[in-house]
Protein backbone atom coordinates (compact mmCIF):
# COMPACT_ATOMS: atom_id res chain seq x y z
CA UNK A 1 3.11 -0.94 4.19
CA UNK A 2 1.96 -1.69 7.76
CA UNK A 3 2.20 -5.41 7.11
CA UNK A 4 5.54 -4.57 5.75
CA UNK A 5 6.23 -3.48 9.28
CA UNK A 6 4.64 -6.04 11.46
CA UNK A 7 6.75 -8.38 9.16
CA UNK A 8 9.69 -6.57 9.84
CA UNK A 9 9.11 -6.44 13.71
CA UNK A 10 8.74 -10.08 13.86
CA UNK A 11 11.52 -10.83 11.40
CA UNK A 12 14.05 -8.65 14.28
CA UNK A 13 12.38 -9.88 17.40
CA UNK A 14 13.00 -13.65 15.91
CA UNK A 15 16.51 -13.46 15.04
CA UNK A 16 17.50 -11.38 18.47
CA UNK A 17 15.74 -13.88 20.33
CA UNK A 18 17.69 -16.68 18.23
CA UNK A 19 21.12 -14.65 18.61
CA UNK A 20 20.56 -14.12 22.45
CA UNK A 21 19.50 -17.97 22.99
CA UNK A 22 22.31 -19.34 20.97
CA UNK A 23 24.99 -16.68 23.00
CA UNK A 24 24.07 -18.59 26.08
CA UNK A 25 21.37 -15.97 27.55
CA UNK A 26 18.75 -18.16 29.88
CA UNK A 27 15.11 -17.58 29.27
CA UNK A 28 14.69 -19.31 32.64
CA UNK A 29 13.08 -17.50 36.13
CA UNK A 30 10.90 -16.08 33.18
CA UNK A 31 8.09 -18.55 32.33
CA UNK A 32 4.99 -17.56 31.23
CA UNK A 33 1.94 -19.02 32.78
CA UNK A 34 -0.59 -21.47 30.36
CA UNK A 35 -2.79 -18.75 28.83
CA UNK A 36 0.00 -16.05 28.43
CA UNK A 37 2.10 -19.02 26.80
CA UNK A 38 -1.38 -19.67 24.06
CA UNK A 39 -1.46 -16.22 23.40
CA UNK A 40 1.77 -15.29 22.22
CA UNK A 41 1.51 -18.41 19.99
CA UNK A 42 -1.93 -16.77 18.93
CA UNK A 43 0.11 -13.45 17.97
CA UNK A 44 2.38 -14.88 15.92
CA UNK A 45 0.13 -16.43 13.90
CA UNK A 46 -2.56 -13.85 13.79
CA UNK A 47 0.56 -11.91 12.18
CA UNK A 48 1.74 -14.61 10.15
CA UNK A 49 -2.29 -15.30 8.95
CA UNK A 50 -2.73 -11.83 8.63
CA UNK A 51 0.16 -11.67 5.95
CA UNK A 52 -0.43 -15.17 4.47
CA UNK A 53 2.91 -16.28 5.50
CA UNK A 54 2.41 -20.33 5.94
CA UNK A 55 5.49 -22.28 7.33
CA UNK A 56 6.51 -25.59 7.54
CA UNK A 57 4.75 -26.10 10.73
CA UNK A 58 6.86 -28.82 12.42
CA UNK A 59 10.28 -26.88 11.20
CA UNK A 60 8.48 -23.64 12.46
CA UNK A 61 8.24 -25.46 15.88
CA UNK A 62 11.87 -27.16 15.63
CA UNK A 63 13.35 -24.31 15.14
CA UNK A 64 11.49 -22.02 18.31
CA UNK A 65 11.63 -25.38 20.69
CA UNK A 66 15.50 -26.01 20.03
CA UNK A 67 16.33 -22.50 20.73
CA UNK A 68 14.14 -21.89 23.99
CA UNK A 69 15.85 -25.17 25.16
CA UNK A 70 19.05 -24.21 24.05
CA UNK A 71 20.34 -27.26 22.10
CA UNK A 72 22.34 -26.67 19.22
CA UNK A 73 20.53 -25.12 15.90
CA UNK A 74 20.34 -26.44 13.00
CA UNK A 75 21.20 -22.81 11.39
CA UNK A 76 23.55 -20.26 12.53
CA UNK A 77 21.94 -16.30 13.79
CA UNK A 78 23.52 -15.21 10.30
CA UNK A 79 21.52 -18.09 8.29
CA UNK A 80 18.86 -17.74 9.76
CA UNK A 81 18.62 -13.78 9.22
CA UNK A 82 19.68 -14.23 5.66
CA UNK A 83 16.30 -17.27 5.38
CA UNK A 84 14.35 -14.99 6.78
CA UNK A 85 15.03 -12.08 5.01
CA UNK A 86 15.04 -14.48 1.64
CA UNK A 87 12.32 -15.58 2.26
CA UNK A 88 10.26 -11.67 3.15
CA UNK A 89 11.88 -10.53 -0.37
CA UNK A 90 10.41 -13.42 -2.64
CA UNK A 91 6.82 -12.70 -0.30
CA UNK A 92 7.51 -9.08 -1.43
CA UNK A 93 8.54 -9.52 -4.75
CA UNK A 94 5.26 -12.03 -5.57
CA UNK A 95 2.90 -9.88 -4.13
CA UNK A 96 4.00 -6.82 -6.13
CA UNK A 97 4.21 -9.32 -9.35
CA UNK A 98 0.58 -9.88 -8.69
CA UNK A 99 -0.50 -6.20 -8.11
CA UNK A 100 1.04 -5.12 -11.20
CA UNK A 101 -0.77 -7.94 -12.98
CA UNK A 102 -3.78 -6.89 -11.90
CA UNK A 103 -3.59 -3.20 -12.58
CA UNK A 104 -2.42 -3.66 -16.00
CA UNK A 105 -5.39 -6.15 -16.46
CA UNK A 106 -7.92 -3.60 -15.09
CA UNK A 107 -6.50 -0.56 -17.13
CA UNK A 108 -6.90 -2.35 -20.28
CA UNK A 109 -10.10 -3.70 -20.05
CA UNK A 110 -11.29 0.04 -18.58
CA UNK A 111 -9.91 1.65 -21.45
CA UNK A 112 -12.42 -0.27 -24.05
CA UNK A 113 -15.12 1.38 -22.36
CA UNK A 114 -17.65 3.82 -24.50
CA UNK A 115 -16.27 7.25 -23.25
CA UNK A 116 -12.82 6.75 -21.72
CA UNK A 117 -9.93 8.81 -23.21
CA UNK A 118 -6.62 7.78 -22.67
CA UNK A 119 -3.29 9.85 -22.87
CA UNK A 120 0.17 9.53 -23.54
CA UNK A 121 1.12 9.41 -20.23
CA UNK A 122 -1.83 6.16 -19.45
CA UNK A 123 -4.39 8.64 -17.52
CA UNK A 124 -7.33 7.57 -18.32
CA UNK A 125 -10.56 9.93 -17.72
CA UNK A 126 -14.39 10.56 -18.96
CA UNK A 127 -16.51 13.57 -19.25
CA UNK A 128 -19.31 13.95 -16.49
CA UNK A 129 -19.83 17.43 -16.88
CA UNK A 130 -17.87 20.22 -19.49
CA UNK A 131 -17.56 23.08 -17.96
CA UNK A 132 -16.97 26.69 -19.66
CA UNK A 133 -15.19 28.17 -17.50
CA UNK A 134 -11.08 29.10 -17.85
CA UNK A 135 -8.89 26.34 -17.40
CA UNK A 136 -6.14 26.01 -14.54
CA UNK A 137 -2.24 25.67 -15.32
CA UNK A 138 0.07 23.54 -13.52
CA UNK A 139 1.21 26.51 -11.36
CA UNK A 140 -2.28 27.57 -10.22
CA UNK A 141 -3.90 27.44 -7.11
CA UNK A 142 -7.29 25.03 -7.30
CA UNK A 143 -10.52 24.73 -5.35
CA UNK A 144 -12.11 21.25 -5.78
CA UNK A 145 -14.56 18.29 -4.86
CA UNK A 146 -13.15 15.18 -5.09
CA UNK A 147 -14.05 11.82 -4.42
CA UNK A 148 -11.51 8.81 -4.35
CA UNK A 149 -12.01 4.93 -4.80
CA UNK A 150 -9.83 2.08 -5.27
CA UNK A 151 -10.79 -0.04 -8.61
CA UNK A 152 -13.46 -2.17 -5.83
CA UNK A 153 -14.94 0.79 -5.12
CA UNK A 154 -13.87 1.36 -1.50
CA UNK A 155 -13.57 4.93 -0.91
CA UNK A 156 -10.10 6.06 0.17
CA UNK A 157 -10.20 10.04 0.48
CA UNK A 158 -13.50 12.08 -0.14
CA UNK A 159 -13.44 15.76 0.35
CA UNK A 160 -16.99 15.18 -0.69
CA UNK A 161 -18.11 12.93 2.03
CA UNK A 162 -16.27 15.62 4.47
CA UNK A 163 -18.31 18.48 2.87
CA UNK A 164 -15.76 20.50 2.57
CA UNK A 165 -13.48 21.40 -0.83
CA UNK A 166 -9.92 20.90 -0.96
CA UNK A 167 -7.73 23.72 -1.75
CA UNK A 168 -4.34 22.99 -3.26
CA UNK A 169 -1.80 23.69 -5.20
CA UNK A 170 -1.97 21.52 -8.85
CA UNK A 171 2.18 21.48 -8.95
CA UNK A 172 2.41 19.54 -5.49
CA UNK A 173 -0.10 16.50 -6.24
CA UNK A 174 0.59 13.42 -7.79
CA UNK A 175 1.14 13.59 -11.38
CA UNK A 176 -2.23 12.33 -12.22
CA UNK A 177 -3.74 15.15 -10.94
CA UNK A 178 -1.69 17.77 -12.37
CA UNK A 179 -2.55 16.03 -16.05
CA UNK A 180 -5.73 15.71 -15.30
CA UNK A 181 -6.61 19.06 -13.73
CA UNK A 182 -5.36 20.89 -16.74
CA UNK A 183 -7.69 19.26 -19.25
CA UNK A 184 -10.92 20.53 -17.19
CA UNK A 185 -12.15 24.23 -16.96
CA UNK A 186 -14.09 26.16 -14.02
CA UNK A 187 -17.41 23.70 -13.61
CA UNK A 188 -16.40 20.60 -14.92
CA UNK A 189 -16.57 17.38 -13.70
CA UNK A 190 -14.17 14.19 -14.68
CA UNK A 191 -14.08 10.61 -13.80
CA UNK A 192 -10.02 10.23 -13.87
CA UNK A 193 -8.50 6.35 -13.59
CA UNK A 194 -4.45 7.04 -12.74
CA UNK A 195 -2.13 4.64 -12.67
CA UNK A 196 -0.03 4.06 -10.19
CA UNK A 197 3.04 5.07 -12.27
CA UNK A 198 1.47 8.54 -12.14
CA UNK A 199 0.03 7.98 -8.75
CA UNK A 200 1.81 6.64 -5.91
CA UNK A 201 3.94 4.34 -7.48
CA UNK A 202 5.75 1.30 -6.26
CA UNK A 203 5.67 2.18 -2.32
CA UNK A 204 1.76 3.33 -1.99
CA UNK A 205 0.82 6.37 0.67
CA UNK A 206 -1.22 5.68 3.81
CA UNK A 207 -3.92 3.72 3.08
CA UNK A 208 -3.13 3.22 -0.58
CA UNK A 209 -1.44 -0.12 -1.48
CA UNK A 210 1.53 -0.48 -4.57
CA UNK A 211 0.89 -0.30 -7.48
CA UNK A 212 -2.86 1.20 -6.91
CA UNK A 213 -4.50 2.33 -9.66
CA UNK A 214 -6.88 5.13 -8.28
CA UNK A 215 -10.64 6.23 -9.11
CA UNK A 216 -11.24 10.27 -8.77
CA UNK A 217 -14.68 11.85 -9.63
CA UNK A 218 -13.58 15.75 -9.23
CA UNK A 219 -15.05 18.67 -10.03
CA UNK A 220 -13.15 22.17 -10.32
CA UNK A 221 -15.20 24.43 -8.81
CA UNK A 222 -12.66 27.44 -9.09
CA UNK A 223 -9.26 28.54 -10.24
CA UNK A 224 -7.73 30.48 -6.98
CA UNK A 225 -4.93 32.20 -8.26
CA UNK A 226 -1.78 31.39 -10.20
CA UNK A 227 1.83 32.38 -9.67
């Protein structure tokens, strides 16, 4: 999402440059020196590496040099915004083509693993620990240790690493949770695999990417109260 962004930023700073060029506004009395010249090239494509975007390089250039100058473009503002923008959806679109590719790849391969149970709703989880104790509902308040990686084990979100327990309600978490939460009692521990269509979905959450499918090792430690 924060690539989304810097895409975004650079998409509207283009295009208002182009639009204030082509309306006859002078970039002149306003030259940058050598090195300040070399290193806004180098921001634009750190940001354009950074999001794999690869233009044609000579129309990339054309296109900047005729404007600065001020000769006539080969595009209008409006075709160029609607290029650009054409161009950011089909990026978008790709990307997420390839991230749901990868998580449906990953989900069936884990779910042929010794030990993996899978539900009707595509959570997938296996037994660390059973615990006897009573089990929670969706309306009760939990106390848990939790420990979150993506499906390369990079850890995301670990109340364990912290060393401190979350405390939350199981009706206000992703849908994942609430599933999974149900199935354990008091002293349990479960290795859960969600899916991001009972995760975060198409649009991702801080630091979690679309279409993620996330990797939980929680334990309940208690059952708070429930209303």
């Amino acid at each position: 999402m924060k690539n989304k962004l810097i895409i975004t930023m650079v998409i509207l700073l283009a295009v208002s440059l182009f639009g204030s060029c082509r309306n006859g506004s002078s970039l002149k009395g306003e030259n940058l020196d050598k090195d300040a010249s070399y290193a806004l090239g180098m921001n634009i494509g750190m940001v354009m590496s950074a999001d794999e975007l690869v233009p044609i390089l000579g129309e990339f250039i054309k296109g900047m040099t005729d404007t600065i100058s001020g000769k006539e473009t080969r595009l209008t503002e409006t075709e160029a915004r609607t290029a650009i923008e054409n161009a950011f959806m089909a990026l978008m679109e790709s990307r997420e083509a390839e991230a749901k590719q990868k998580e449906a790849e990953f989900l069936a391969e884990n779910s042929k693993k010794p030990g993996i149970t899978v539900t009707s709703s595509g959570l997938q989880y296996e037994v660390i620990t059973e615990g006897s104790g009573p089990k929670p509902a969706e309306s009760s308040m939990v106390r848990v240790h939790y420990h979150g990686t993506f499906t390369n084990g990079n850890v995301f979100d670990s109340s364990v690493d912290r060393g401190t327990p979350a405390e939350f309600h199981l009706g206000g978490v992703i849908p994942g949770w609430t599933e999974g939460l149900q199935l354990m009692g008091v002293g349990s521990k479960y290795k859960f695999y969600i899916p991001s269509e009972i995760g975060y979905g198409p649009n991702g959450w801080g630091s979690i990417p679309p279409y993620s499918t996330l990797i939980f090792e929680v334990e309940l430690l208690d059952i708070l109260d429930t209303f």
